[in-house]
C-alpha atoms as a PDB file:
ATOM      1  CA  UNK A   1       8.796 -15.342  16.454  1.00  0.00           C
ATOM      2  CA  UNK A   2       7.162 -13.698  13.251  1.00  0.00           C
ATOM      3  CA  UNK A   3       9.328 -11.633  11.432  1.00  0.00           C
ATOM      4  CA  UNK A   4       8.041  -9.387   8.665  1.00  0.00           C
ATOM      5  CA  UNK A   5       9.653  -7.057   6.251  1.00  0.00           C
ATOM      6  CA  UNK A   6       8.172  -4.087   4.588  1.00  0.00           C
ATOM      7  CA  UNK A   7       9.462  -2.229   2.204  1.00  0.00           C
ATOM      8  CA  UNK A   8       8.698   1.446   2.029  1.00  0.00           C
ATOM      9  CA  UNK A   9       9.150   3.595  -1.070  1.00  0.00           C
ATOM     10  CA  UNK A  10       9.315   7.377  -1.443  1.00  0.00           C
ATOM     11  CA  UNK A  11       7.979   8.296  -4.507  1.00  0.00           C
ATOM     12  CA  UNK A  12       9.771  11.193  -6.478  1.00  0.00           C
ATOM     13  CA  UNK A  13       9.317  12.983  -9.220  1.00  0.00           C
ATOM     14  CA  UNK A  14      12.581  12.080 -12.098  1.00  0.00           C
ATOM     15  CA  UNK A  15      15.531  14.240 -10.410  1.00  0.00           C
ATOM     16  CA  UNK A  16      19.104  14.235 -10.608  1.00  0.00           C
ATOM     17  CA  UNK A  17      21.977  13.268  -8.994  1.00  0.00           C
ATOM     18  CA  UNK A  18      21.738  16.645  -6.904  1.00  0.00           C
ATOM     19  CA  UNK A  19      18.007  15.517  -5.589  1.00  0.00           C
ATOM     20  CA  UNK A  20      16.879  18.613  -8.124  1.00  0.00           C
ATOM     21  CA  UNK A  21      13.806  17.840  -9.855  1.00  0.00           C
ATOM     22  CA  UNK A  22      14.118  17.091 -13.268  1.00  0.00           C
ATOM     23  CA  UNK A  23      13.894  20.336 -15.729  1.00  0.00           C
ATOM     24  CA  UNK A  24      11.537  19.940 -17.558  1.00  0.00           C
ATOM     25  CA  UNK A  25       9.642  17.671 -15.175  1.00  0.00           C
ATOM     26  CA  UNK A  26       9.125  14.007 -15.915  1.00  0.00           C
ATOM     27  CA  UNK A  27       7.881  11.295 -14.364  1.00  0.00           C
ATOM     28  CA  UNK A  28       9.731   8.121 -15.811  1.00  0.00           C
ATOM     29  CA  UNK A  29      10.725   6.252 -12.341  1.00  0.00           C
ATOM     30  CA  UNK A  30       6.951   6.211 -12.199  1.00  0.00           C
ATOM     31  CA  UNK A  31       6.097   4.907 -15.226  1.00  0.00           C
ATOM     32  CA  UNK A  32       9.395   3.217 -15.731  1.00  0.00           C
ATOM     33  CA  UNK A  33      10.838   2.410 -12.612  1.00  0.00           C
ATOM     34  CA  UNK A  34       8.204   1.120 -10.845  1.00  0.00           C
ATOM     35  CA  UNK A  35       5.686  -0.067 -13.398  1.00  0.00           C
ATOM     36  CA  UNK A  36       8.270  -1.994 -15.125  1.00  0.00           C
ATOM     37  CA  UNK A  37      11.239  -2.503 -12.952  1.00  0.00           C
ATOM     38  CA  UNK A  38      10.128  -2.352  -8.823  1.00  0.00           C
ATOM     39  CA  UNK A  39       6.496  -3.798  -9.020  1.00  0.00           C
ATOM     40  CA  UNK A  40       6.965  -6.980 -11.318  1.00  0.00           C
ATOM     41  CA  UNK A  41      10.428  -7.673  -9.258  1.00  0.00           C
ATOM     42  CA  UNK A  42       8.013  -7.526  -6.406  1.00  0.00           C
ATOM     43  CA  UNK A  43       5.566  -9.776  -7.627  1.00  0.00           C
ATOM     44  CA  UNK A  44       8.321 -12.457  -8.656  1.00  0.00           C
ATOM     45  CA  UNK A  45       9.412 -12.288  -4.941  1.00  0.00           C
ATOM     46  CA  UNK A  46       5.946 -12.336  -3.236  1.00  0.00           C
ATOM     47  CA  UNK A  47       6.518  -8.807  -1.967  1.00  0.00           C
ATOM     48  CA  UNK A  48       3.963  -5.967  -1.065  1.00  0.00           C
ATOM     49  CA  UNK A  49       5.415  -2.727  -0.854  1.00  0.00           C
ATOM     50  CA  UNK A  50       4.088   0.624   0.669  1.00  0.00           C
ATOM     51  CA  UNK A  51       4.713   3.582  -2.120  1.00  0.00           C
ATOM     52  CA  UNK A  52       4.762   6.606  -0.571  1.00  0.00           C
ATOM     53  CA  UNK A  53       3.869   9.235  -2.862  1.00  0.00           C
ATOM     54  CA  UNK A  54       4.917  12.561  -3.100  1.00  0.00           C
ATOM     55  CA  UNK A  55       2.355  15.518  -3.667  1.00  0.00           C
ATOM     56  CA  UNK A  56       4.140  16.525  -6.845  1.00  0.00           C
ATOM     57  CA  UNK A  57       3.421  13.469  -8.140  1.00  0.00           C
ATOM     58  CA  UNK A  58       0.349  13.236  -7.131  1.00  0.00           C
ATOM     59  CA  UNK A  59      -0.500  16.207  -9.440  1.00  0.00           C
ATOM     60  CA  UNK A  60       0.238  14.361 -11.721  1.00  0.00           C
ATOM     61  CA  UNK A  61      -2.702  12.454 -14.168  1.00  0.00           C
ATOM     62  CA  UNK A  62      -0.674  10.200 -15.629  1.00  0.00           C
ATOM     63  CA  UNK A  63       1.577   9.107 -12.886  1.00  0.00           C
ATOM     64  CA  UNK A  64      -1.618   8.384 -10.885  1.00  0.00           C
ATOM     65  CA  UNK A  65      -3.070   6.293 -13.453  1.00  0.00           C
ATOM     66  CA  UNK A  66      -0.249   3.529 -13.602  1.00  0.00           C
ATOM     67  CA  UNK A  67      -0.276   3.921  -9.799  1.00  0.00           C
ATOM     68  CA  UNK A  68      -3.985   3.017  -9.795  1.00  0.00           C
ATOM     69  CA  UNK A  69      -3.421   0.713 -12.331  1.00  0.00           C
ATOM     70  CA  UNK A  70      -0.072  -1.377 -11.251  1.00  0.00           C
ATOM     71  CA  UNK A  71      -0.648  -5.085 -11.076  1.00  0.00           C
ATOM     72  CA  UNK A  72      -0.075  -7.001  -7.898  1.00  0.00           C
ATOM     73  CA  UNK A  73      -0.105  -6.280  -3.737  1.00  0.00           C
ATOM     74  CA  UNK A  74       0.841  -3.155  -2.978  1.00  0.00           C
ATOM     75  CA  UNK A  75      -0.182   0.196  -0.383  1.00  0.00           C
ATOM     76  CA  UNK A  76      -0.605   3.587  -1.442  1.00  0.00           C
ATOM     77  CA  UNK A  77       0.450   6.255   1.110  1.00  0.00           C
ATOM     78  CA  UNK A  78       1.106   9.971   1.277  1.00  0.00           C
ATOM     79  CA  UNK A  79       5.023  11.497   1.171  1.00  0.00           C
ATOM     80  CA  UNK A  80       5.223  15.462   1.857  1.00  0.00           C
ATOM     81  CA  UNK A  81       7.706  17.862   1.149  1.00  0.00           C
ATOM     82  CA  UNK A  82       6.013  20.865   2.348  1.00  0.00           C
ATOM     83  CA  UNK A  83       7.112  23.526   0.055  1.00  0.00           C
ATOM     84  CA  UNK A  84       5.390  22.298  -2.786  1.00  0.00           C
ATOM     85  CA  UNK A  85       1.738  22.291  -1.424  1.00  0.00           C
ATOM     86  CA  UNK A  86      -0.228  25.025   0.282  1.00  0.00           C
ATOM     87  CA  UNK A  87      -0.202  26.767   2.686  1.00  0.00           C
ATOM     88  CA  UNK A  88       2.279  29.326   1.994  1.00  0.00           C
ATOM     89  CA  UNK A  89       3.281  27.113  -0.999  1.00  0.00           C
ATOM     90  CA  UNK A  90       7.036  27.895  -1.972  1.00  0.00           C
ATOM     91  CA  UNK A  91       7.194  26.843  -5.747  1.00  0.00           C
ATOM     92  CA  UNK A  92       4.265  27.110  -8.866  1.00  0.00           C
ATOM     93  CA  UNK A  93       7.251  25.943 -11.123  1.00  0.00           C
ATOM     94  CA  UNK A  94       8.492  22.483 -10.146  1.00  0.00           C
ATOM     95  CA  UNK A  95      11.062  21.818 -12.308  1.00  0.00           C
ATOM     96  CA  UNK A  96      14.790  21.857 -11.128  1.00  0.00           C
ATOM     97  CA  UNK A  97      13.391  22.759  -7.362  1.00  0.00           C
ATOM     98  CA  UNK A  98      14.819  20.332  -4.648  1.00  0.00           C
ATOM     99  CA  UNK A  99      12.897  19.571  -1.513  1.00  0.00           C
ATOM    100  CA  UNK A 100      14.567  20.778   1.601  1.00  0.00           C
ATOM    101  CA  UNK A 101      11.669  22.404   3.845  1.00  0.00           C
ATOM    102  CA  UNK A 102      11.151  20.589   7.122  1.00  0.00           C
ATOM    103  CA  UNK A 103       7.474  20.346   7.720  1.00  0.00           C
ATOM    104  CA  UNK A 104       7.936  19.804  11.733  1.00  0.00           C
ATOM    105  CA  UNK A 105       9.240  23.301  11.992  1.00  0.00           C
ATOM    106  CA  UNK A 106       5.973  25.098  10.342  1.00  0.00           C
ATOM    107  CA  UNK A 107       3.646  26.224  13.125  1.00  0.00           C
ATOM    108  CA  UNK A 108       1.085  23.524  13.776  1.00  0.00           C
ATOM    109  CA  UNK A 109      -2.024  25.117  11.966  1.00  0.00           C
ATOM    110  CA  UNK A 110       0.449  25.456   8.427  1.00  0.00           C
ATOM    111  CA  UNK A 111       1.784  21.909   8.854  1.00  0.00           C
ATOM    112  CA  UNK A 112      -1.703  20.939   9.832  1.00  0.00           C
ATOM    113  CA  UNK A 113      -3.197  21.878   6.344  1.00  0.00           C
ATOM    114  CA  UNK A 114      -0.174  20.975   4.080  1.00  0.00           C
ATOM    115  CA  UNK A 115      -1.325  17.393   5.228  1.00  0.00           C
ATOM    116  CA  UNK A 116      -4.577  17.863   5.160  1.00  0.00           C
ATOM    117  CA  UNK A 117      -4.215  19.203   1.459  1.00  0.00           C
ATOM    118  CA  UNK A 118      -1.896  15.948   0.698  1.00  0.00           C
ATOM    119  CA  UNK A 119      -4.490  13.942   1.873  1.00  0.00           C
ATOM    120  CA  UNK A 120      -7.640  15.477   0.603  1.00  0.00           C
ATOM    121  CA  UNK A 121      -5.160  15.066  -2.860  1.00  0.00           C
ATOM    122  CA  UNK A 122      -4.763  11.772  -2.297  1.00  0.00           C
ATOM    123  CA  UNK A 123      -8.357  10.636  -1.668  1.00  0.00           C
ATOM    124  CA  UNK A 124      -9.558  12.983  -4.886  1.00  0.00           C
ATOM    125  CA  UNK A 125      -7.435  11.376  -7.146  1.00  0.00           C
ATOM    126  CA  UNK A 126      -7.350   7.763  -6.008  1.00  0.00           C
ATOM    127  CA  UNK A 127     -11.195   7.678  -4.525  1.00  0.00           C
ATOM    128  CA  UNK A 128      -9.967   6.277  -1.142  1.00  0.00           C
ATOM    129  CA  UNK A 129      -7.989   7.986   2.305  1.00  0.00           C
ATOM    130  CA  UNK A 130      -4.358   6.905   2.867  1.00  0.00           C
ATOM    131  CA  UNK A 131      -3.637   5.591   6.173  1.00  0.00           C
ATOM    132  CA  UNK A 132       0.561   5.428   6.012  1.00  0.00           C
ATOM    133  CA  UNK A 133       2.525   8.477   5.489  1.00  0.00           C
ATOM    134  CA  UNK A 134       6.395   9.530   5.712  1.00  0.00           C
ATOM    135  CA  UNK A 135       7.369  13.213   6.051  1.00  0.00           C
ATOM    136  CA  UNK A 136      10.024  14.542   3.715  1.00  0.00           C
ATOM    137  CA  UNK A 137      13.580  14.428   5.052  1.00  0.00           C
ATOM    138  CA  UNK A 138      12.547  12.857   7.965  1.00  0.00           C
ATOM    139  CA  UNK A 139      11.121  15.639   9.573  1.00  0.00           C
ATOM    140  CA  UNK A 140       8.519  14.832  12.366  1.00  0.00           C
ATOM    141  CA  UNK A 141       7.781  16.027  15.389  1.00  0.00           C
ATOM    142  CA  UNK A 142       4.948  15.934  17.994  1.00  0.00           C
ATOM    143  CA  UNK A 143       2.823  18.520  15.679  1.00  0.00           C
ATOM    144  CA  UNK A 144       3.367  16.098  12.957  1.00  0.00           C
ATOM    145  CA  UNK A 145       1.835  12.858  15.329  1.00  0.00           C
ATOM    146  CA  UNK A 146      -1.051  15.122  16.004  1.00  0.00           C
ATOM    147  CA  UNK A 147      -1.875  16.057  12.439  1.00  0.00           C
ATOM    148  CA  UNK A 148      -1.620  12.486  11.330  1.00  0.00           C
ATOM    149  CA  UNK A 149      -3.766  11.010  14.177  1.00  0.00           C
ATOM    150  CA  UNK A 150      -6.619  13.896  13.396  1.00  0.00           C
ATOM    151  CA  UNK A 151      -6.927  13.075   9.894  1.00  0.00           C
ATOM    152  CA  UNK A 152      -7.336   9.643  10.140  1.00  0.00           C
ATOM    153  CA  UNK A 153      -3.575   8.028   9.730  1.00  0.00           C
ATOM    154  CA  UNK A 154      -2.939   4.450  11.009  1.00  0.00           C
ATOM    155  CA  UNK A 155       1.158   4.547  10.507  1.00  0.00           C
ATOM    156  CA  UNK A 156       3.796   6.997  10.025  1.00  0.00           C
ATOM    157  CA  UNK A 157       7.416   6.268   8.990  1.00  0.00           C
ATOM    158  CA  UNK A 158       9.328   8.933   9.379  1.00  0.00           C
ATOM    159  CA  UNK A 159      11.968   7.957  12.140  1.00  0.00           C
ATOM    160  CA  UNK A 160      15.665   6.779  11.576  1.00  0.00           C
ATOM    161  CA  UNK A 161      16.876   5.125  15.249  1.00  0.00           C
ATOM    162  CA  UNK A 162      19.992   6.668  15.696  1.00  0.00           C
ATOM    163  CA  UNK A 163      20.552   9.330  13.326  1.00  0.00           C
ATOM    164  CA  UNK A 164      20.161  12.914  14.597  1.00  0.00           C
ATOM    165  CA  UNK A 165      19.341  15.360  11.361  1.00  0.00           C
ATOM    166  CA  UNK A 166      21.460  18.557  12.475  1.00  0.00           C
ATOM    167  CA  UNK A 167      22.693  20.283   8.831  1.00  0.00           C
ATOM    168  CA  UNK A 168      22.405  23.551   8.135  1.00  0.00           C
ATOM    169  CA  UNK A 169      19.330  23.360   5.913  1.00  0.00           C
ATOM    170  CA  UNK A 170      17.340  22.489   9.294  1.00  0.00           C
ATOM    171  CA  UNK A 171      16.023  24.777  12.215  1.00  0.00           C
ATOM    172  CA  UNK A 172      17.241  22.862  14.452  1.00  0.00           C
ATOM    173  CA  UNK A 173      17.864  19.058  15.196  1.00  0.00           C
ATOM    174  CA  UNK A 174      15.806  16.466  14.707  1.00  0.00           C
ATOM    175  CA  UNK A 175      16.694  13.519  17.019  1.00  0.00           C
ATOM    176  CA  UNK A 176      15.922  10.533  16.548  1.00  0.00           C
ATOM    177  CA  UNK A 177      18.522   8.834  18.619  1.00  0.00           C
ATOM    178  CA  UNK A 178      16.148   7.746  21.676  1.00  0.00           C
ATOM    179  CA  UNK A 179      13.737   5.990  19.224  1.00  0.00           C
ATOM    180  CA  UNK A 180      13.369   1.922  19.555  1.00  0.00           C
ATOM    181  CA  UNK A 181      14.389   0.170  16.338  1.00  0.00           C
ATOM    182  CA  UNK A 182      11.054  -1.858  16.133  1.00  0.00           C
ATOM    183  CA  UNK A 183       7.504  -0.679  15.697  1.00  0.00           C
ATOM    184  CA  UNK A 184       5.328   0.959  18.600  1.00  0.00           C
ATOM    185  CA  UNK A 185       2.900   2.791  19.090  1.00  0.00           C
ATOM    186  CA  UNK A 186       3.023   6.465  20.433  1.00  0.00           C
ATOM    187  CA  UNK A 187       0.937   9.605  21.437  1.00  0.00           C
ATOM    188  CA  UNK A 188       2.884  13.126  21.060  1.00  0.00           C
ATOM    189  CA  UNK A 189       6.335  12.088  21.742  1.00  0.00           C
ATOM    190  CA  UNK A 190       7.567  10.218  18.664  1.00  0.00           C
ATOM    191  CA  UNK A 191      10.174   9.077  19.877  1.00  0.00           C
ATOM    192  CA  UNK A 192       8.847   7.058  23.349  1.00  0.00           C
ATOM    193  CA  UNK A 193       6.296   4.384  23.034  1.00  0.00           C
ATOM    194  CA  UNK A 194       2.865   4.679  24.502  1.00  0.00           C
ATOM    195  CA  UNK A 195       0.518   1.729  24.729  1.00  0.00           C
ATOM    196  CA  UNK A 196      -2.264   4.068  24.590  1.00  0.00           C
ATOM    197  CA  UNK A 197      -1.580   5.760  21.704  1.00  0.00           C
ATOM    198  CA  UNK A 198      -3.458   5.264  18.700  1.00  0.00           C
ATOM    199  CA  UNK A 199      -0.623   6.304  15.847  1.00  0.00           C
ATOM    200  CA  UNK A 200       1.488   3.574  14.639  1.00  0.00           C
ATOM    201  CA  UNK A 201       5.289   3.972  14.060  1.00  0.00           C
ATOM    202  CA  UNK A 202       7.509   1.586  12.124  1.00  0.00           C
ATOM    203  CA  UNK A 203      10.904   3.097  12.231  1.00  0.00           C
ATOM    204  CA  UNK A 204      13.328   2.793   8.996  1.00  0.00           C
ATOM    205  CA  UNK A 205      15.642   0.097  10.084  1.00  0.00           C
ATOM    206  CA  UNK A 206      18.758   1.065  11.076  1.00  0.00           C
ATOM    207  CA  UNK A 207      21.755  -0.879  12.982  1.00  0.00           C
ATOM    208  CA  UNK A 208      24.412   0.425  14.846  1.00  0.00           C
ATOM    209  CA  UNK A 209      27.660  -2.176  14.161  1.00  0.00           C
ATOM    210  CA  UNK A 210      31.034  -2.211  15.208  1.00  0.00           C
ATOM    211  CA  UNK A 211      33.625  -0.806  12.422  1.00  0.00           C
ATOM    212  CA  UNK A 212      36.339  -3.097  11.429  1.00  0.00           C
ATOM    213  CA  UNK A 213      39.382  -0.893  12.928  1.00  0.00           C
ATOM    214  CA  UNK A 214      39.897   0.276  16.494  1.00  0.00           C
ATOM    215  CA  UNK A 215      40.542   3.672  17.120  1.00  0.00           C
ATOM    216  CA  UNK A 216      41.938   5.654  20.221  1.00  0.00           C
ATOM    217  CA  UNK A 217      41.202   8.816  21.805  1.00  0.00           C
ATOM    218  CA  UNK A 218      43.457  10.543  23.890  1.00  0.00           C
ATOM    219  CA  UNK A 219      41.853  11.875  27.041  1.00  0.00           C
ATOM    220  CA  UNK A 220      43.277  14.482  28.560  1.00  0.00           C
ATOM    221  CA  UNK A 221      42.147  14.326  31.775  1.00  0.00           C
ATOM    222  CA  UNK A 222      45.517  12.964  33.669  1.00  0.00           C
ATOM    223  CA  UNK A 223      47.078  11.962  30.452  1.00  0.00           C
ATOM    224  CA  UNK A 224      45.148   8.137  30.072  1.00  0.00           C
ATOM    225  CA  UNK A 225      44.522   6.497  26.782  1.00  0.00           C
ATOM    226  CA  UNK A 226      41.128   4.797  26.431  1.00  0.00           C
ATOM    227  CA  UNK A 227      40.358   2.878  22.926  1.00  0.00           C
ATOM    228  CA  UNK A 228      36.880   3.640  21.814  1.00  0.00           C
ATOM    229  CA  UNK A 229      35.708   1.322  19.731  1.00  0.00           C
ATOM    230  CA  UNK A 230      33.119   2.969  16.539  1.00  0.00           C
ATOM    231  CA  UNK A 231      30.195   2.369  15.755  1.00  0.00           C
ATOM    232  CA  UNK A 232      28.305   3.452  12.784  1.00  0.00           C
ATOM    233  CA  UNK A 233      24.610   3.395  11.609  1.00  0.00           C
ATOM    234  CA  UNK A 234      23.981   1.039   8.680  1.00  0.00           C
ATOM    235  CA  UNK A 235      20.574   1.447   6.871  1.00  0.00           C
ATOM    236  CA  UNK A 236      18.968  -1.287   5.760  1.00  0.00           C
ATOM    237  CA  UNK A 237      18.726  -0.097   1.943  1.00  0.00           C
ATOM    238  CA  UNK A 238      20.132  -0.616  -1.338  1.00  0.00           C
ATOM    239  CA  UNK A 239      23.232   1.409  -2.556  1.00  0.00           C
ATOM    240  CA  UNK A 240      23.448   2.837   1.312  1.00  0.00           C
ATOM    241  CA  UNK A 241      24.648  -0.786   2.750  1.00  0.00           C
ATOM    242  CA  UNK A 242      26.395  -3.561   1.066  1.00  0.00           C
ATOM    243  CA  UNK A 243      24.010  -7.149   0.252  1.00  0.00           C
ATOM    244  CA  UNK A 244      26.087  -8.379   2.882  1.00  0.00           C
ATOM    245  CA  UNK A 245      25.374  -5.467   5.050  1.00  0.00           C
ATOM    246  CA  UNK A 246      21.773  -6.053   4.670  1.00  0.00           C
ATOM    247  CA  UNK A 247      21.787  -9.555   5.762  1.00  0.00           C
ATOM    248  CA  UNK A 248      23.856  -8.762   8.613  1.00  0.00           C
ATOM    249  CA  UNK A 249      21.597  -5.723   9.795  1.00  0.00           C
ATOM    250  CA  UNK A 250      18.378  -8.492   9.478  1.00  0.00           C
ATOM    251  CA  UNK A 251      20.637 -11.236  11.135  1.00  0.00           C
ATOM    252  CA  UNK A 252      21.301  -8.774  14.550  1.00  0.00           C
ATOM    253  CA  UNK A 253      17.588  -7.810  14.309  1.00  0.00           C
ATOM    254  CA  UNK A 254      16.869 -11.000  14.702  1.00  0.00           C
ATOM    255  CA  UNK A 255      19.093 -11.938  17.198  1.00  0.00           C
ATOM    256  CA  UNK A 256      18.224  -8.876  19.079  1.00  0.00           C
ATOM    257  CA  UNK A 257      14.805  -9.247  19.388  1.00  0.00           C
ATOM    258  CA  UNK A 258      14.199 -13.132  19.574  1.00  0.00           C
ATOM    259  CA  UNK A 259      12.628 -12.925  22.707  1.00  0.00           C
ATOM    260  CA  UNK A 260       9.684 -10.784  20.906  1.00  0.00           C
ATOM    261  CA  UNK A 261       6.832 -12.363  19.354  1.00  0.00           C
ATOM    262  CA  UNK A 262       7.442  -9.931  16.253  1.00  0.00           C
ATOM    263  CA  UNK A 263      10.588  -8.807  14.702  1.00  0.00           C
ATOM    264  CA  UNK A 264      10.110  -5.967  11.671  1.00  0.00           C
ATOM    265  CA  UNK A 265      12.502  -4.864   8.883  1.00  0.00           C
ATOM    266  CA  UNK A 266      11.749  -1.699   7.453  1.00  0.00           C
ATOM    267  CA  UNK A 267      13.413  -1.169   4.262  1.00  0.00           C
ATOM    268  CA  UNK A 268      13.562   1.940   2.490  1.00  0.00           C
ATOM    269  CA  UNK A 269      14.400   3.624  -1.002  1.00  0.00           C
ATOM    270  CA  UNK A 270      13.184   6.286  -3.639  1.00  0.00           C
ATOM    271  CA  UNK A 271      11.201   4.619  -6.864  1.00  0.00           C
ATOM    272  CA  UNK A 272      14.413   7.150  -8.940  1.00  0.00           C
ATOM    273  CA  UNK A 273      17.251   4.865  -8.019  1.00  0.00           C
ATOM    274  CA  UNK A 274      16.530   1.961  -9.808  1.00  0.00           C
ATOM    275  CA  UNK A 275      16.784   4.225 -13.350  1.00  0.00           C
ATOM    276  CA  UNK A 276      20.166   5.923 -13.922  1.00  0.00           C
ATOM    277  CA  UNK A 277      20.816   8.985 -13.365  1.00  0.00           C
ATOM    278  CA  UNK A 278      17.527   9.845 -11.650  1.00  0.00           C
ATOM    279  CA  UNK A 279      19.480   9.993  -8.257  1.00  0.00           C
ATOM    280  CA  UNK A 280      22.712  10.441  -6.582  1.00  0.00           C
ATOM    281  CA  UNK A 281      23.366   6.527  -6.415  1.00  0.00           C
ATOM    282  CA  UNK A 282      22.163   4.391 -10.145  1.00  0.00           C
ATOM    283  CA  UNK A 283      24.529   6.648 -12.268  1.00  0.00           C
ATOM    284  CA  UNK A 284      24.485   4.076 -15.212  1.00  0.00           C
ATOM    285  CA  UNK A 285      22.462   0.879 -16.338  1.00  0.00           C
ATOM    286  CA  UNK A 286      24.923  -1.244 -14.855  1.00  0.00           C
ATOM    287  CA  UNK A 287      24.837   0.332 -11.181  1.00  0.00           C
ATOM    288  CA  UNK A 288      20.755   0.024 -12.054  1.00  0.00           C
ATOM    289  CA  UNK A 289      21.552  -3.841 -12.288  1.00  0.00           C
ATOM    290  CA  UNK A 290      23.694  -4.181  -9.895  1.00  0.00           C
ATOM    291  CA  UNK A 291      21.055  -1.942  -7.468  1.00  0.00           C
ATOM    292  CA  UNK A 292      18.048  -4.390  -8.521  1.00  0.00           C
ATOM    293  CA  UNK A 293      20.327  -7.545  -8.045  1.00  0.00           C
ATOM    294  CA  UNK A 294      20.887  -6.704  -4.101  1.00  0.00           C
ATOM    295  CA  UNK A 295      16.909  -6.387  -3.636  1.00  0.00           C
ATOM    296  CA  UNK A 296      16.613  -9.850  -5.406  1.00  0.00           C
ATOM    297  CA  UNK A 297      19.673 -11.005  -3.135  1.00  0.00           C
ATOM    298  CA  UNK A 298      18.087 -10.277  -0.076  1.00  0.00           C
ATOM    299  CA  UNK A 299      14.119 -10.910  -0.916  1.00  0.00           C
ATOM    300  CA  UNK A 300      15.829 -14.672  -1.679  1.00  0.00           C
ATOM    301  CA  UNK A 301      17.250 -14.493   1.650  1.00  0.00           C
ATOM    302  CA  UNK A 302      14.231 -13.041   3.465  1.00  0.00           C
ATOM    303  CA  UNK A 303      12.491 -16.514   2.259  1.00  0.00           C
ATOM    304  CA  UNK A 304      15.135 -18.679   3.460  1.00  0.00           C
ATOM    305  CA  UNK A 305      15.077 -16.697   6.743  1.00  0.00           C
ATOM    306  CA  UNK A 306      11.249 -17.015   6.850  1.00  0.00           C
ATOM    307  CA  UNK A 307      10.860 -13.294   6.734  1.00  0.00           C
ATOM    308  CA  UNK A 308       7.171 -12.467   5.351  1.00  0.00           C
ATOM    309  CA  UNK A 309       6.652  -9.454   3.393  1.00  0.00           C
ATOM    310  CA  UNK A 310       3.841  -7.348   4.664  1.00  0.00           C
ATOM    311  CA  UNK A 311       2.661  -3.515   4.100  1.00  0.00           C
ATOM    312  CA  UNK A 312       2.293  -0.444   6.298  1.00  0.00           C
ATOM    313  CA  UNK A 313      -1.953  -0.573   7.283  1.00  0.00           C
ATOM    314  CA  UNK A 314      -1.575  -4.523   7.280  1.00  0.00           C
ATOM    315  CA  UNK A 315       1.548  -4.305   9.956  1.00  0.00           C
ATOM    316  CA  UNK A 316      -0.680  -2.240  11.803  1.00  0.00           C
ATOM    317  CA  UNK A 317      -3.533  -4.246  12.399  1.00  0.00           C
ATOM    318  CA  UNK A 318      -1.219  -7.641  13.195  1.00  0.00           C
ATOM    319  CA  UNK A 319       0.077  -5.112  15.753  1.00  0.00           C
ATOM    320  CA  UNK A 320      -3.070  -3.771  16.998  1.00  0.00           C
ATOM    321  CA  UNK A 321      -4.373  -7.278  17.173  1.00  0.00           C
ATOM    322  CA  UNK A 322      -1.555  -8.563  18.774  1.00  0.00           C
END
């Protein structure tokens, strides 16, 4: 079995621990944390990440430089939040905004061109078309697979196996429960596979394991007792999941899937949490250490383990060829 492991970045503008945008807006876990911090750790490690950038930062000239400019392997995709790009554009003003607009729940023709615009951003300012996207808070639907697959998209990574986004801030659910954990390939329905489909997605990985405690619910129904014993998703990413939990989530991948001839980790993070205070989770320099040591933990255990770091596009074609 091959096993791969890419690791898939959502690139922010700075914000703080609320998610708000920085005010005024900077740009340092750009310059900072990933020209400094993320992309030489990744070159020590032999990894090649997929940034996924966000259109706010995409505005930006100098952010866009050192991501032009960063030494090393590494894929460029596209990351919308759909407020801050027209049609029917939300915010001029980015500073101290927070993304929370679900771009599956904009008719098709809005959500159409608020990609379309990321993309044609995209190709102006770094001369070539990005094939790998991610939708902001997870939101895709089957308006979103169409949009991608019109304008040229290889691979989207939007879906989180077992998590069903139903908070107030959304229309209504987005359910990702019925999605596989590994990659496939899919038509309208985002969550089935289709063979025939010609849009690529790699799910976020995500592992359902047993909690340490058992708990019993009382059933009404004739007065029986029935344990239940709880499960919870763990996410394979830094702060989210202990190192430990990481290596356990790749360890019942593996196991899981040995019978395939490819097994895929999807890791996943913002470039903000690896400076403090840019995020909800790296609140000082030491939780920054401590944040960057668990990556280096488990990249030295993806080597033992024979796990081979790969990008987005690159996944893509191993799977198309396959």
């Amino acid at each position: 079995m091959k096993k791969y492991l890419v690791i898939t970045i959502d690139v922010e503008p700075d914000c703080s621990p609320t998610w708000h945008y920085s005010d005024p807006l900077t740009f340092t876990g750009v310059s900072n944390g990933i020209r400094q911090r993320l992309q030489p750790l990744f070159n020590k490690y032999n990894i090649t990440p997929t940034y996924l950038v966000n259109n706010v930062v995409l505005e930006d000239e100098r952010s866009v430089e050192v991501l032009h400019q960063l030494e090393g392997k590494y894929e460029l995709g596209t990351h919308l939040h759909p407020e801050f790009i027209q049609p029917e554009k939300k915010y001029e003003i980015y500073a101290g905004k927070k993304g929370i607009a679900n771009g599956c729940f904009y008719p098709p023709d809005i959500e159409f061109e608020k990609i379309k615009n990321i993309t044609g951003l995209f190709e102006k300012n770094l001369g070539y078309k990005p094939t790998s996207f991610r939708a902001g808070r997870y939101s895709a639907g089957a308006n979103t697979v169409k949009s991608l697959k019109q304008l040229g998209y290889l691979v989207d990574t939007s879906v989180t196996p077992h998590i069903c986004w139903d908070d107030a801030s959304r229309e209504k659910p987005v359910d990702f429960r019925a999605a596989p954990e590994q990659p496939y390939f899919i038509d309208e329905d985002i969550t089935k596979e289709n063979l025939q489909g010609n849009l690529f997605e790699v799910p976020i990985s995500i592992a359902l394991k047993k909690r340490n405690i058992l708990k019993e619910i009382i059933v009404s129904v004739a007065g029986l007792r029935h344990p239940l014993r709880q499960y919870k998703p763990f996410w394979l990413r830094p702060y989210y999941s202990t190192t430990k939990d990481l290596i356990d989530i790749a360890n019942q991948y593996i196991s899981v899937n040995h019978d395939r001839d490819i097994m895929v980790l999807n890791m996943m993070f913002h470039n903000v949490e690896v400076l403090p205070g840019l995020s909800p989770y790296s609140l000082s320099e030491e939780d920054c250490r401590a944040y960057l040591q668990q990556l280096m933990d488990f990249f030295t255990f993806c080597k033992q383990a024979d796990i081979q770091s790969i990008a987005l596009t690159d996944l893509y074609h191993v799977f198309r060829k396959h």
